[in-house]
Every structure is written in structure tokens, then in C-alpha cells.
PDB file of N, CA and C in Angstrom:
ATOM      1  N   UNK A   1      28.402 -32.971  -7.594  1.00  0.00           N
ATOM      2  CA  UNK A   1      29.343 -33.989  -7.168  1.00  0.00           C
ATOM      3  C   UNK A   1      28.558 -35.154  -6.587  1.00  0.00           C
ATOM      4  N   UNK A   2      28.740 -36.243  -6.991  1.00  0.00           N
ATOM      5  CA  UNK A   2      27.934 -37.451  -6.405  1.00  0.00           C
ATOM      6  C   UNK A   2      28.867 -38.389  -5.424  1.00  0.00           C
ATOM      7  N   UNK A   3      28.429 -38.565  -4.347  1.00  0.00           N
ATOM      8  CA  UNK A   3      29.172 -39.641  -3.434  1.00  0.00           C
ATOM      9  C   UNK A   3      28.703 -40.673  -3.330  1.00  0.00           C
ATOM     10  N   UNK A   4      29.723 -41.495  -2.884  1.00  0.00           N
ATOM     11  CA  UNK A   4      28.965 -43.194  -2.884  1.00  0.00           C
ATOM     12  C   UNK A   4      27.869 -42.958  -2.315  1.00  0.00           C
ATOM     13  N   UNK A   5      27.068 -43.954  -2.462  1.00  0.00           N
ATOM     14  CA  UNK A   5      25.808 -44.262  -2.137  1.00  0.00           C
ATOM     15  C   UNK A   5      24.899 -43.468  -2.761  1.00  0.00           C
ATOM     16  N   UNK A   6      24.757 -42.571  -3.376  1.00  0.00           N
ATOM     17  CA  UNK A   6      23.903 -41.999  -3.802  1.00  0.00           C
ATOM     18  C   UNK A   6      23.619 -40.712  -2.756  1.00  0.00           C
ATOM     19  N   UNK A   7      24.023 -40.306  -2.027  1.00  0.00           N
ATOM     20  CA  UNK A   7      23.914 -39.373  -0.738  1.00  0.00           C
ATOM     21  C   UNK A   7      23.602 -37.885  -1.499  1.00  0.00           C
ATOM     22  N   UNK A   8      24.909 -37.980  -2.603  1.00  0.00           N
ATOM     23  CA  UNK A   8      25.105 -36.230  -3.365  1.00  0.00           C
ATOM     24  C   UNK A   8      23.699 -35.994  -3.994  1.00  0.00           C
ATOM     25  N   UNK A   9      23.241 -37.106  -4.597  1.00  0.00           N
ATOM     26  CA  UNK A   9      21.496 -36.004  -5.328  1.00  0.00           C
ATOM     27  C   UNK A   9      20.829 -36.120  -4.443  1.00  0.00           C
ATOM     28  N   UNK A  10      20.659 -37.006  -3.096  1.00  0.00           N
ATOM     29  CA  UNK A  10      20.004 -36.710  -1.914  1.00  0.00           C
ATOM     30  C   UNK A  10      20.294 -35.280  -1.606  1.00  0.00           C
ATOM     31  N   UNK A  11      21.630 -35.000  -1.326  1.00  0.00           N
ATOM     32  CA  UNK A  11      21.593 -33.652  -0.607  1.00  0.00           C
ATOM     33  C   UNK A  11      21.488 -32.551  -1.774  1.00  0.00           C
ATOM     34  N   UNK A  12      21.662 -32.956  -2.887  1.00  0.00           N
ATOM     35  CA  UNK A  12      20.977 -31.672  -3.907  1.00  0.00           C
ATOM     36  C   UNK A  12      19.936 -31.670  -3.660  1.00  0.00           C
ATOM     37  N   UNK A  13      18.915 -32.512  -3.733  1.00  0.00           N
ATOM     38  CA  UNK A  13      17.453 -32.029  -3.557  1.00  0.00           C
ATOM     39  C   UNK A  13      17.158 -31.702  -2.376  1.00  0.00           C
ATOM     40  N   UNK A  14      17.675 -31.992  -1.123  1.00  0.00           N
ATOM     41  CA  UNK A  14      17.752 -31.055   0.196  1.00  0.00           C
ATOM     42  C   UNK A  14      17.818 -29.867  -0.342  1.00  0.00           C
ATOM     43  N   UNK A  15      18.986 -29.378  -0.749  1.00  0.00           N
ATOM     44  CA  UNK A  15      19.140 -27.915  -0.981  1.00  0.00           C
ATOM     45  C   UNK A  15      18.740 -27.132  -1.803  1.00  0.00           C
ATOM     46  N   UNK A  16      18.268 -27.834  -2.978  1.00  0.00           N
ATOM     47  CA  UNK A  16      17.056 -27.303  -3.731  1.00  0.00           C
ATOM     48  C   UNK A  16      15.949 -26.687  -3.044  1.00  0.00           C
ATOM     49  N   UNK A  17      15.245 -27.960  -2.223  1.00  0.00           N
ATOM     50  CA  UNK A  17      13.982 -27.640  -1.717  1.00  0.00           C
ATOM     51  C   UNK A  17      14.267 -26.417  -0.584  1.00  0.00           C
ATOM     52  N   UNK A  18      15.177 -26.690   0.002  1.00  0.00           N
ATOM     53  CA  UNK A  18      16.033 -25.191   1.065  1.00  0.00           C
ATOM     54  C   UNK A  18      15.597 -23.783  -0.047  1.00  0.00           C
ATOM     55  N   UNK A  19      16.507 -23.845  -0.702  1.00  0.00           N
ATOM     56  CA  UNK A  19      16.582 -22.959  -1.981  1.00  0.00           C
ATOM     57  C   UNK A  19      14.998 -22.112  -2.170  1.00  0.00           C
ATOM     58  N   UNK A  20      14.189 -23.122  -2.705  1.00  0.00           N
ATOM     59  CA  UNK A  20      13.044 -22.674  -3.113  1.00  0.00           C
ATOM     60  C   UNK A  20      12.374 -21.987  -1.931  1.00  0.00           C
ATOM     61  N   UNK A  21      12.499 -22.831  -0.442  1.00  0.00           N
ATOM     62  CA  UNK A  21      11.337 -22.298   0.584  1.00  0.00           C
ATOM     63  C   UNK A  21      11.953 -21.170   0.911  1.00  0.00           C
ATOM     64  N   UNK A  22      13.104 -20.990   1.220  1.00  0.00           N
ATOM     65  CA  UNK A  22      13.867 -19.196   0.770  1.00  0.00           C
ATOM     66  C   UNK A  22      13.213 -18.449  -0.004  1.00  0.00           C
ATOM     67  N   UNK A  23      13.503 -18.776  -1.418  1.00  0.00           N
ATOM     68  CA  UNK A  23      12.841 -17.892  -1.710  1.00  0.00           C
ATOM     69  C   UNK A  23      11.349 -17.494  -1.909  1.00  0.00           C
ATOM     70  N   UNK A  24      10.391 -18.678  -1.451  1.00  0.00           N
ATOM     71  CA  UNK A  24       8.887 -18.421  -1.318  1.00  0.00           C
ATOM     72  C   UNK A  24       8.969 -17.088   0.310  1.00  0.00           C
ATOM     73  N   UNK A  25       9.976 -17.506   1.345  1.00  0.00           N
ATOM     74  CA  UNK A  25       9.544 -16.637   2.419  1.00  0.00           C
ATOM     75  C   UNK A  25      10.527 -15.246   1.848  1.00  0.00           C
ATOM     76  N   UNK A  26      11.131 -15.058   0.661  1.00  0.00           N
ATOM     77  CA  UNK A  26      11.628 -13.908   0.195  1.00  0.00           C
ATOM     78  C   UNK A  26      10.353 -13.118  -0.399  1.00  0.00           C
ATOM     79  N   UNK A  27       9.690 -13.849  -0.920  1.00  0.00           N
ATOM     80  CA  UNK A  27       8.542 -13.377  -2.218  1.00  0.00           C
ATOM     81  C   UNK A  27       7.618 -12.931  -0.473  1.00  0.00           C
ATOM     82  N   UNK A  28       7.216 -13.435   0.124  1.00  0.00           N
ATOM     83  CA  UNK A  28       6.389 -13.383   1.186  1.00  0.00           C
ATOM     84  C   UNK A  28       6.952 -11.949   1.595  1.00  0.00           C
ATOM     85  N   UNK A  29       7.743 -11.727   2.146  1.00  0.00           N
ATOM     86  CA  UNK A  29       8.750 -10.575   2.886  1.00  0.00           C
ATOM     87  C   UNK A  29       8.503  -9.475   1.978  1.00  0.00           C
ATOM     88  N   UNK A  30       8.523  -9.489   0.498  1.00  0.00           N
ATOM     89  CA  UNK A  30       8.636  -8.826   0.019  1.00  0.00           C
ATOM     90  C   UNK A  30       7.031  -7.927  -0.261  1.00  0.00           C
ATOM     91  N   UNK A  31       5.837  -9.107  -0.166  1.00  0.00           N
ATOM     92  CA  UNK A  31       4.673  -8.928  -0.695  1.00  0.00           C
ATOM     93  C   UNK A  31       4.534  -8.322   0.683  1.00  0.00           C
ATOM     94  N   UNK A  32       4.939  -8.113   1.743  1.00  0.00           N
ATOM     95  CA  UNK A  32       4.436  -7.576   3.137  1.00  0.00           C
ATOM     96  C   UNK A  32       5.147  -6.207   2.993  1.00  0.00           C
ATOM     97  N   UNK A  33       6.230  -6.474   3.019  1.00  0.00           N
ATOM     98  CA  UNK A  33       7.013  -4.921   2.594  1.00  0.00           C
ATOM     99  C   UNK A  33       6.275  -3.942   1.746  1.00  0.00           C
ATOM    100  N   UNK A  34       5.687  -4.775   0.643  1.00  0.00           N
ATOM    101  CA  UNK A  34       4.899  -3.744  -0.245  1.00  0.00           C
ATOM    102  C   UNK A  34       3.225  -3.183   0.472  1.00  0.00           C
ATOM    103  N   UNK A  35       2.961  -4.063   0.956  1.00  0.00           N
ATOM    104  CA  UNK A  35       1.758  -3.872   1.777  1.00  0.00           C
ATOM    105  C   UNK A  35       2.045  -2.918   2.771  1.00  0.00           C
ATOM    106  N   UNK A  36       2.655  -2.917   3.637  1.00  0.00           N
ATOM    107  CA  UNK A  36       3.272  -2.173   4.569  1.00  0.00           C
ATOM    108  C   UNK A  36       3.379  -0.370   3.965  1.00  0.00           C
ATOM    109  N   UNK A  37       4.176  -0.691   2.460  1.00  0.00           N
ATOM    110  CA  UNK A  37       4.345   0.831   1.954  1.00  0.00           C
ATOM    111  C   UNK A  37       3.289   1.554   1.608  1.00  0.00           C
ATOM    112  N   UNK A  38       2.318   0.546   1.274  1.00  0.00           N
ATOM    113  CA  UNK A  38       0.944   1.289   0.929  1.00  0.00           C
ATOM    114  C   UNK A  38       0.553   2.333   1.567  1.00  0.00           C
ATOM    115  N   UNK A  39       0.249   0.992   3.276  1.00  0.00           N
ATOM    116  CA  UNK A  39      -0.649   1.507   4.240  1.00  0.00           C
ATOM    117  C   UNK A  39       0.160   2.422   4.634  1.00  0.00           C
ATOM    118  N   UNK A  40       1.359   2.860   4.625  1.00  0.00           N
ATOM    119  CA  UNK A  40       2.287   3.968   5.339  1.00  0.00           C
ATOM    120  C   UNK A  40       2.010   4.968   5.025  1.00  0.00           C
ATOM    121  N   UNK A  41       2.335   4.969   3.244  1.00  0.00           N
ATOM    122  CA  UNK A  41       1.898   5.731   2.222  1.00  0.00           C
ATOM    123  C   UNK A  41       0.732   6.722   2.465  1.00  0.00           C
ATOM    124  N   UNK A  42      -0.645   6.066   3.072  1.00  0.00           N
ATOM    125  CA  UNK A  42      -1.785   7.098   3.025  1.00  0.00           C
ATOM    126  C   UNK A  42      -1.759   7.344   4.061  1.00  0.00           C
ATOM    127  N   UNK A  43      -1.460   7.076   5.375  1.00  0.00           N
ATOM    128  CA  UNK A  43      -1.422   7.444   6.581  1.00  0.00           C
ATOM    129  C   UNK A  43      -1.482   8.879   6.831  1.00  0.00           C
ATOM    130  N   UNK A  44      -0.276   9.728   6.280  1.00  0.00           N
ATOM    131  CA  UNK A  44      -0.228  11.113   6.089  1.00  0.00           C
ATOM    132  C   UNK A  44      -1.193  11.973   5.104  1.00  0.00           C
ATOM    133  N   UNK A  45      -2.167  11.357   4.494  1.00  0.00           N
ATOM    134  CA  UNK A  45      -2.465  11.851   3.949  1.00  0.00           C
ATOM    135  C   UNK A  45      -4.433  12.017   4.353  1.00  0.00           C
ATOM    136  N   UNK A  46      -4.605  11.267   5.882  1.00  0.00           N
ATOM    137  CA  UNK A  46      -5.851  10.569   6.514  1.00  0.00           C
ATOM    138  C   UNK A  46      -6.348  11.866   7.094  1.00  0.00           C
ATOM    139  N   UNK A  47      -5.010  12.427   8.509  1.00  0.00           N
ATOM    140  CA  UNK A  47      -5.547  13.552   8.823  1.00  0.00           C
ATOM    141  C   UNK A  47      -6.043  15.388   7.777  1.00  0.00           C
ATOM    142  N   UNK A  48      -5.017  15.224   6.819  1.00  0.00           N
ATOM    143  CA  UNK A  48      -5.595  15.847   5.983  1.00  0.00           C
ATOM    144  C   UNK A  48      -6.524  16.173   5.479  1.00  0.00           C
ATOM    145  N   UNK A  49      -6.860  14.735   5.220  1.00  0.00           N
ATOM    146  CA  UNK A  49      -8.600  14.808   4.599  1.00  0.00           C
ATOM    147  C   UNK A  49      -9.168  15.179   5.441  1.00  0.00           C
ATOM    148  N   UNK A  50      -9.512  14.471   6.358  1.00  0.00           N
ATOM    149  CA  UNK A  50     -10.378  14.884   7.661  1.00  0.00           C
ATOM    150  C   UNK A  50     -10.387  16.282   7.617  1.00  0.00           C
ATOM    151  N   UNK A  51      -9.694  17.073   7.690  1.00  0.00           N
ATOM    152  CA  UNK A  51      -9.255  18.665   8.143  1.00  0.00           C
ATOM    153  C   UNK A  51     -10.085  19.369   6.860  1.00  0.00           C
ATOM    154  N   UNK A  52      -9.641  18.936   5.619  1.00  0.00           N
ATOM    155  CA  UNK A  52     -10.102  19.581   4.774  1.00  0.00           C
ATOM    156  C   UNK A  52     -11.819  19.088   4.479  1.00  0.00           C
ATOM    157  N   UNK A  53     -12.225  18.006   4.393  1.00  0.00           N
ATOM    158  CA  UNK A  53     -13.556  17.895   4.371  1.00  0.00           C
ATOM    159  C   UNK A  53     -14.027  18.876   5.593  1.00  0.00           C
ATOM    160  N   UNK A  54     -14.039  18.950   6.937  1.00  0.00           N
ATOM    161  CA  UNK A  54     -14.120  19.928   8.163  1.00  0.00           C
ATOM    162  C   UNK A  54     -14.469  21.251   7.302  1.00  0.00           C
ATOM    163  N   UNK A  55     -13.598  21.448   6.772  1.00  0.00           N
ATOM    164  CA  UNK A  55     -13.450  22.917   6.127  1.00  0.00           C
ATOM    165  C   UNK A  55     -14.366  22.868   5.431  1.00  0.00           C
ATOM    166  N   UNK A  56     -14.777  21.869   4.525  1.00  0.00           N
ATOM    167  CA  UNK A  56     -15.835  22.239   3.098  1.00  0.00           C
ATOM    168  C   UNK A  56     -17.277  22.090   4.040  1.00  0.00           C
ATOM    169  N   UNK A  57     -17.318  21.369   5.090  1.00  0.00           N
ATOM    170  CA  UNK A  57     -18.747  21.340   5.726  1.00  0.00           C
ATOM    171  C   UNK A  57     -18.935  22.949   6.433  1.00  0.00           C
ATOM    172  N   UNK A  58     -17.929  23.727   6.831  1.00  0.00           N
ATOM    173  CA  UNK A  58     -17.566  24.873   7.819  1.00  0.00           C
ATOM    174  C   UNK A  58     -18.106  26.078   6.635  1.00  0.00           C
ATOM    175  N   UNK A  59     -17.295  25.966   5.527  1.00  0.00           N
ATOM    176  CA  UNK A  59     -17.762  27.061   4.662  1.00  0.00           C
ATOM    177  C   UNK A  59     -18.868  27.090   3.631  1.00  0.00           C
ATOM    178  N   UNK A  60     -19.176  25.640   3.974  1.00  0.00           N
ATOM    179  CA  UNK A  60     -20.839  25.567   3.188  1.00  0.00           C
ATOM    180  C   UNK A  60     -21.515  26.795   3.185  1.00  0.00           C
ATOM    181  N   UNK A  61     -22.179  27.193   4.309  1.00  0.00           N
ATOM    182  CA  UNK A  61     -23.028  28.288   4.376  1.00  0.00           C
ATOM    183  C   UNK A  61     -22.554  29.212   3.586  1.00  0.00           C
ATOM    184  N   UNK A  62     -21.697  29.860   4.096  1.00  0.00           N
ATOM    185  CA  UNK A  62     -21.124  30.777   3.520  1.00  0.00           C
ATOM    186  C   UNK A  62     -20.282  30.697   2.208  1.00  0.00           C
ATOM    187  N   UNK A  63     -20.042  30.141   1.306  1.00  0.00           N
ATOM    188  CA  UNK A  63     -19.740  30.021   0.105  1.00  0.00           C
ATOM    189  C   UNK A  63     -21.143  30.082  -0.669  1.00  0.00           C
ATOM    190  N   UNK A  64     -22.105  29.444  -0.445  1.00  0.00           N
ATOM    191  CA  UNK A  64     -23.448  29.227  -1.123  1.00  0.00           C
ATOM    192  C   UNK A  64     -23.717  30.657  -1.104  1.00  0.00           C
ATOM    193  N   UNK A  65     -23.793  31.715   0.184  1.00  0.00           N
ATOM    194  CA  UNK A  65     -24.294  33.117  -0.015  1.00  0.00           C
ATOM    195  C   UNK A  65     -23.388  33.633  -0.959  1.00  0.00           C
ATOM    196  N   UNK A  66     -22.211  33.885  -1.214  1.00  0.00           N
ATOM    197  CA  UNK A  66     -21.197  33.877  -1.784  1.00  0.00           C
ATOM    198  C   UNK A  66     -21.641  34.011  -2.880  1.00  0.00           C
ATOM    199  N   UNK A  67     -22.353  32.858  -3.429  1.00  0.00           N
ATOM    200  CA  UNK A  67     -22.495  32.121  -4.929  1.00  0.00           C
ATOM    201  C   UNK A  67     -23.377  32.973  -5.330  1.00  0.00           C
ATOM    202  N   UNK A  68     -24.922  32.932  -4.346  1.00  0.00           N
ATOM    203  CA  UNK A  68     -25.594  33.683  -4.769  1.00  0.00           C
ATOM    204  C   UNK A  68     -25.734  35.383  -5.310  1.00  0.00           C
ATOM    205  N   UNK A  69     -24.705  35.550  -4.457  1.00  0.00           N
ATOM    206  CA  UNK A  69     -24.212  36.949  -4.476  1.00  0.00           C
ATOM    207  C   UNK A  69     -23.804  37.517  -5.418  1.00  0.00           C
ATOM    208  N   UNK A  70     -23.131  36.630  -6.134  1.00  0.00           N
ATOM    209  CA  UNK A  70     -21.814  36.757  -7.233  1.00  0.00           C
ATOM    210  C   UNK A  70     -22.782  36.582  -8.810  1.00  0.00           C
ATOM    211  N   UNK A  71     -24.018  35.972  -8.546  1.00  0.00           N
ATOM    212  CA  UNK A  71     -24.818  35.118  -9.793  1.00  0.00           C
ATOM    213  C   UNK A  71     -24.905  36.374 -10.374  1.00  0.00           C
ATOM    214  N   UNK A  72     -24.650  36.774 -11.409  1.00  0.00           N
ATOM    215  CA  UNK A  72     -25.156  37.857 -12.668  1.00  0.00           C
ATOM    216  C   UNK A  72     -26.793  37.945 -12.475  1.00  0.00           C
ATOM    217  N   UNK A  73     -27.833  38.856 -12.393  1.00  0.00           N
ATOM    218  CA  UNK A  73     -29.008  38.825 -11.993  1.00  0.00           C
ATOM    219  C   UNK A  73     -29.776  39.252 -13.798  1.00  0.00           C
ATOM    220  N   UNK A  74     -30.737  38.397 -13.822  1.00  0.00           N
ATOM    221  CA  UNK A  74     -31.203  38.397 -15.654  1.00  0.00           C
ATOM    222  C   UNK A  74     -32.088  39.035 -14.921  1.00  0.00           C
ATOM    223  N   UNK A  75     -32.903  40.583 -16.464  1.00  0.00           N
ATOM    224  CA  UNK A  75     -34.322  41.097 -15.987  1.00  0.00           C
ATOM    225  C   UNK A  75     -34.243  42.396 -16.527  1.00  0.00           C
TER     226      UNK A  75
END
């Protein structure tokens, strides 16, 4: 709709440019949201590791005798 003076494509391109910076801080919101799910994502999965590497340093010794134990002996 255009009003005298020319005012109406003034305020279309107001609300255009409104429009767009919306949705640049939508795209923004969204690219953080996804970032956010990542880092959430492995969080649970941090102490785990920890625990289980623990374990593979703990049964070193003893898995290696294990191994040796178990080796089929040639002769």
C-alpha cells in the first residue's frame, strides 16, 4: 500500500530490513542451540571415558600375564 508522500516503500524497507535482522538473530539462536547440543551431547559421555581408560591402565599388568599365559607354547 503506498501513501502520499512516498512514506509506504519507506516503511516497507523498514520492515524488510526488521524482517531480515530477525531472521539473521534466528539463524544465530539457532547455530548456538546447535552448539550447545553438541557440547551437552559429550558431556555424559567424559566421565566415562575417564573411568574406563582408569580401568585399561589398572588391568594392564594383569591382562599381559593373562596373554602370556594363554599363548599356545611351540617346541
Amino acid at each position: 500500500m503506498e501513501y502520499p508522500g512516498g512514506t509506504g516503500t519507506h516503511l516497507q524497507k523498514n520492515q524488510r530490513k526488521i524482517r531480515e535482522q530477525d531472521q539473521e538473530i534466528l539463524l544465530q539462536l539457532a547455530d548456538r542451540e546447535n552448539e550447545l547440543r553438541v557440547e551437552t551431547s559429550l558431556v555424559p559421555l567424559s566421565p566415562g571415558f575417564s573411568w574406563a581408560w582408569g580401568l585399561r591402565g589398572d588391568w594392564s599388568p594383569i591382562l599381559s600375564k593373562t596373554r602370556k599365559k594363554s599363548k599356545p607354547q611351540s617346541g
